[in-house]
N, C-alpha and C. Protein backbone atom coordinates (compact mmCIF):
# COMPACT_ATOMS: atom_id res chain seq x y z
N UNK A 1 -51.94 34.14 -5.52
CA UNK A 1 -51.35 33.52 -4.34
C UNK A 1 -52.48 33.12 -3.39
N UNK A 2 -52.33 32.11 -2.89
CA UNK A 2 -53.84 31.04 -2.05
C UNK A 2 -53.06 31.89 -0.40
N UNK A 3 -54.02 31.96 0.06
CA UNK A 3 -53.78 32.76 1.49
C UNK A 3 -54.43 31.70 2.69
N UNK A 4 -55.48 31.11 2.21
CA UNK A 4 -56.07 30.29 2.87
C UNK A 4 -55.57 29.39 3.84
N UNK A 5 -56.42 28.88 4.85
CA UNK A 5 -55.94 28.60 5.85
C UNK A 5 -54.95 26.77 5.14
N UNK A 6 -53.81 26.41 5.83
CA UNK A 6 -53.11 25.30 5.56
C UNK A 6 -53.94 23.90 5.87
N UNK A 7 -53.44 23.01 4.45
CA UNK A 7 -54.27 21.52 4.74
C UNK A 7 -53.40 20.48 5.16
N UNK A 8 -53.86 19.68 6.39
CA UNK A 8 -52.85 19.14 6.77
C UNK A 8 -53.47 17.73 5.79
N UNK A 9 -52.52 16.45 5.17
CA UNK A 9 -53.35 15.88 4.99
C UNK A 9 -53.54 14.24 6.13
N UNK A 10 -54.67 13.99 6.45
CA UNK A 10 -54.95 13.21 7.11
C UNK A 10 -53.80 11.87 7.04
N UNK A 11 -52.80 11.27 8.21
CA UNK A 11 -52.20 10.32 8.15
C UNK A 11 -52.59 9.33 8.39
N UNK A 12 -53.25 9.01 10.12
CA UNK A 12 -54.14 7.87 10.05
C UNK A 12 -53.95 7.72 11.29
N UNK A 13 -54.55 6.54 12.08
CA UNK A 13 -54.13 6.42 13.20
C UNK A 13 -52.66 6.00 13.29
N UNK A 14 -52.37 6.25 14.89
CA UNK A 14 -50.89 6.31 15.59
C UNK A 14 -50.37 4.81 15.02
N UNK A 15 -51.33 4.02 15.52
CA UNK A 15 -50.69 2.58 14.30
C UNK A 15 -50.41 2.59 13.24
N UNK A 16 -50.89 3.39 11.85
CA UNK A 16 -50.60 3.07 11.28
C UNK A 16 -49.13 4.16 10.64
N UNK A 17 -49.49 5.03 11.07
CA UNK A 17 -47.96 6.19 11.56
C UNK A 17 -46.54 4.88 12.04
N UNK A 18 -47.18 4.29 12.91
CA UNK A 18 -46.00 3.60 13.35
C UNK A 18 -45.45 2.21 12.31
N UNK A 19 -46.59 2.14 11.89
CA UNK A 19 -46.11 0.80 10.69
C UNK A 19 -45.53 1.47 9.72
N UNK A 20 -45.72 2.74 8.93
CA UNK A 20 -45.65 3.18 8.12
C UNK A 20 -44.07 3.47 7.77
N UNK A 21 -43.60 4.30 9.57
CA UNK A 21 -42.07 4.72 10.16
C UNK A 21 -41.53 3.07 10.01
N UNK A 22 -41.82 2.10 9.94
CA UNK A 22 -40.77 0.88 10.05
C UNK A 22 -40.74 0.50 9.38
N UNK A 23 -41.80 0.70 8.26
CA UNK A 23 -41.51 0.53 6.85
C UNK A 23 -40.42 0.99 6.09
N UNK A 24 -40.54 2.54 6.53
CA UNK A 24 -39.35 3.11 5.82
C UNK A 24 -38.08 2.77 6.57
N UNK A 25 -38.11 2.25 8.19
CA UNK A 25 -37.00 2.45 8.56
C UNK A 25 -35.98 0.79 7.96
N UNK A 26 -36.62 0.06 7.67
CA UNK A 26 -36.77 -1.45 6.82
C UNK A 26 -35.88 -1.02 5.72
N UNK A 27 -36.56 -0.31 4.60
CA UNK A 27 -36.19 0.42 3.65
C UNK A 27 -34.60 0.76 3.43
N UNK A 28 -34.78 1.52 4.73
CA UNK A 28 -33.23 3.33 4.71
C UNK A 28 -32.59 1.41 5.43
N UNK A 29 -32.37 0.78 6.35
CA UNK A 29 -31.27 0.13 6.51
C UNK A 29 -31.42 -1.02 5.50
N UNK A 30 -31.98 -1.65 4.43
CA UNK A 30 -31.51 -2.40 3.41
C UNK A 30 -31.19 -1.71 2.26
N UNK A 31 -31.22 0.01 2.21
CA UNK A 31 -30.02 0.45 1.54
C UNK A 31 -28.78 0.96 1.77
N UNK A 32 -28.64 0.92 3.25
CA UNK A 32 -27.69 1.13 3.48
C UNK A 32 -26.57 -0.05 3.76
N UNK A 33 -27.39 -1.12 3.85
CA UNK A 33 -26.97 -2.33 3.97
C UNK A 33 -26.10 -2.55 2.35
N UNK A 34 -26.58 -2.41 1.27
CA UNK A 34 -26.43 -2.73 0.09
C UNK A 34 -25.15 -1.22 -0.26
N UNK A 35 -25.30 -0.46 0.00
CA UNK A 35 -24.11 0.74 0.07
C UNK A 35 -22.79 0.19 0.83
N UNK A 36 -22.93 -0.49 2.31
CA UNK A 36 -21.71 -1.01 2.65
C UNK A 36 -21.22 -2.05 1.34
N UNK A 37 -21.68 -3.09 1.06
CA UNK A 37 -21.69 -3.80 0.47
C UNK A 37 -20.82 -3.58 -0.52
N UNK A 38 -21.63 -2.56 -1.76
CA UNK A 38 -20.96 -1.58 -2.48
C UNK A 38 -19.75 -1.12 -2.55
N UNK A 39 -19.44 -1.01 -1.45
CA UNK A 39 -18.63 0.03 -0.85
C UNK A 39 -17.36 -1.06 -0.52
N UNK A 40 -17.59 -1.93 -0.09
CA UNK A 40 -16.43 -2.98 0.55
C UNK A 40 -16.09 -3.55 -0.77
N UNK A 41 -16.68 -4.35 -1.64
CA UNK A 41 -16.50 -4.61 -2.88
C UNK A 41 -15.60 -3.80 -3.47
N UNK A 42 -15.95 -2.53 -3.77
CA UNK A 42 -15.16 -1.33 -4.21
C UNK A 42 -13.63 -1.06 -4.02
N UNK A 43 -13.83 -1.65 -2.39
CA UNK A 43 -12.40 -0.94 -1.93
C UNK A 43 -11.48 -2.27 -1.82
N UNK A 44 -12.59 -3.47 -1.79
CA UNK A 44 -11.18 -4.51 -2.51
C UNK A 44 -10.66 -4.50 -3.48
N UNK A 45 -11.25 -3.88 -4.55
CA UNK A 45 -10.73 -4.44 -6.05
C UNK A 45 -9.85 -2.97 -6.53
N UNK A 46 -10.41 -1.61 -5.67
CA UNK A 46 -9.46 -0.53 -5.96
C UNK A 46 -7.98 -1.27 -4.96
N UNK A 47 -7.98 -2.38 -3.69
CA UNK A 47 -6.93 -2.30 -3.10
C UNK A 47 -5.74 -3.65 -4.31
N UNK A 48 -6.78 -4.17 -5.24
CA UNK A 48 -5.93 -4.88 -5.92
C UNK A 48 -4.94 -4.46 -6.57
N UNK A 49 -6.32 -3.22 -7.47
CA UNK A 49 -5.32 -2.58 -8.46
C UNK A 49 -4.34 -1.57 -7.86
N UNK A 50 -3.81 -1.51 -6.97
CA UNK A 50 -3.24 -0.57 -6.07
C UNK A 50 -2.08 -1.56 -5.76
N UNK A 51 -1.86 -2.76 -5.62
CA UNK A 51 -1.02 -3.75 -5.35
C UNK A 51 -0.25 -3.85 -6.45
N UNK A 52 -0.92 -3.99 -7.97
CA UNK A 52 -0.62 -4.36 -9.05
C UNK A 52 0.11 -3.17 -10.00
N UNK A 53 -0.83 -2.08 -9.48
CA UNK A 53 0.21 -0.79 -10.15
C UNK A 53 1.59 -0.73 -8.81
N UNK A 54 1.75 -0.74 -7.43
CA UNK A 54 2.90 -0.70 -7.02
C UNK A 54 3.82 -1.78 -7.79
N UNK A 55 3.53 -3.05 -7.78
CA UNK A 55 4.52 -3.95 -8.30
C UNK A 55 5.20 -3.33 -9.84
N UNK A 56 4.30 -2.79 -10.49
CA UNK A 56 4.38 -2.43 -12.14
C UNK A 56 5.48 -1.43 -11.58
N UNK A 57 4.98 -0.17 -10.82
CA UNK A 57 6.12 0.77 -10.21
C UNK A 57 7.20 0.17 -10.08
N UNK A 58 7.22 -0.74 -9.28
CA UNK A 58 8.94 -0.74 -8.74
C UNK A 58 9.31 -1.76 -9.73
N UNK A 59 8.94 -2.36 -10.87
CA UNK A 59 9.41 -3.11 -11.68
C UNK A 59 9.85 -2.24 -12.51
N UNK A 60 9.29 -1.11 -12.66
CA UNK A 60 9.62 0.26 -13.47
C UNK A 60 10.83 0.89 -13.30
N UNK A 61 10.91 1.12 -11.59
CA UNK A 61 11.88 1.61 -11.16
C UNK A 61 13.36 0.56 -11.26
N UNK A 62 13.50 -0.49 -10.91
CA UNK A 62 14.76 -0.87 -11.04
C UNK A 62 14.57 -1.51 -12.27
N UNK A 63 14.08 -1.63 -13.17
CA UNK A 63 14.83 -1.24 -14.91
C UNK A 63 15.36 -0.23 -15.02
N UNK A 64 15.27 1.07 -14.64
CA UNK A 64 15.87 2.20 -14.61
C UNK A 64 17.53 2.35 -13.78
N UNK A 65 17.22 1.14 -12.20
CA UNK A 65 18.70 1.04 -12.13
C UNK A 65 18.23 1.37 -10.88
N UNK A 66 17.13 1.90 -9.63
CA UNK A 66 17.35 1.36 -8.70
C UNK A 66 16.78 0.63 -8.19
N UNK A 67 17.12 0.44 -6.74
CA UNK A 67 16.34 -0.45 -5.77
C UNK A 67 15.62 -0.37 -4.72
N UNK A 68 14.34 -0.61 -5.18
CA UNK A 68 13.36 -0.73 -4.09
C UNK A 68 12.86 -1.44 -3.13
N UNK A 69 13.64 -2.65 -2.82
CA UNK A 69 13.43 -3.46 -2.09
C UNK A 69 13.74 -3.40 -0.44
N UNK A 70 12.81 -3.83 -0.01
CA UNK A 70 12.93 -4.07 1.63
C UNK A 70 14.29 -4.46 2.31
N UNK A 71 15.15 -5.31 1.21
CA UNK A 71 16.50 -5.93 2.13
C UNK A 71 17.47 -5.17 2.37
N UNK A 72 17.33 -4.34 1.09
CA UNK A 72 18.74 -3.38 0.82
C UNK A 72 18.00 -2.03 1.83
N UNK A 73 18.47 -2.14 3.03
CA UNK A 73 18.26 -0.63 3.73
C UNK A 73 19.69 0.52 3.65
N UNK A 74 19.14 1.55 3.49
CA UNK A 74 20.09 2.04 2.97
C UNK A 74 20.91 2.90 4.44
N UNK A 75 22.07 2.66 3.87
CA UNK A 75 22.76 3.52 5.47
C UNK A 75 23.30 5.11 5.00
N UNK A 76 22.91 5.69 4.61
CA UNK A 76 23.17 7.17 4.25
C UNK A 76 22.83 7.96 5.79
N UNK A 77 22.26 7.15 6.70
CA UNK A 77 21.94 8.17 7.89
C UNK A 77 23.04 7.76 8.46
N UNK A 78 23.33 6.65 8.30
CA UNK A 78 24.98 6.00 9.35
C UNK A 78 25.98 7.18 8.98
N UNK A 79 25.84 7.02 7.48
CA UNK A 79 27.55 8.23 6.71
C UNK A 79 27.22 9.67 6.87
N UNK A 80 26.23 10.00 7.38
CA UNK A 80 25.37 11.28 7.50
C UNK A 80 26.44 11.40 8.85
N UNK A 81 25.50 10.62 9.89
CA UNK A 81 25.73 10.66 11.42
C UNK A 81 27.62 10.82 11.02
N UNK A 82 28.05 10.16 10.78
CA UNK A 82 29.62 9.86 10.84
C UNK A 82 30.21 10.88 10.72
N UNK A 83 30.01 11.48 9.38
CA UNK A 83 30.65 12.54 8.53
C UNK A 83 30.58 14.06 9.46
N UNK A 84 29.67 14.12 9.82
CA UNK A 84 28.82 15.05 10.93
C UNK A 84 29.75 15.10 12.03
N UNK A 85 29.88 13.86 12.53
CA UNK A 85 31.29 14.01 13.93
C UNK A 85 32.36 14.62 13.48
């Protein structure tokens, strides 16, 4: 085990410390740039297939016999409320 005193290693001057930090900071936001990117891409084409399996669903469902559609609202809370009085 080395006990010896710690080596720092020489960085350079404060300029070049500072070019060095904007280099990387250049870097970290054109990958993060490319991660949104990624990322938006992603969540359009998961929101397609998400459109395309609901439609498959409810095409599923009323072959089976019911209905899922927006027009037909159903009044079971009306005969609920009623029955209740």
């Amino acid at each position: 085990m080395k006990t010896g005193p710690v080596e720092f290693r020489k960085i350079g001057s404060t300029n070049e410390v500072k070019k060095m930090i904007k280099k990387e900071l250049k870097e970290l936001i054109k990958a993060m740039k490319m991660l949104i990117e990624a990322k938006t891409i992603n969540l359009e084409i998961e929101t397609k297939i998400d459109k395309i399996r609901l439609k498959d669903f409810i095409k599923h469902v009323e072959k089976q016999g019911l209905n899922m559609s927006d027009d037909d609202h159903s009044s079971w809370p009306d005969d609920f409320e009623e029955d209740w009085e």
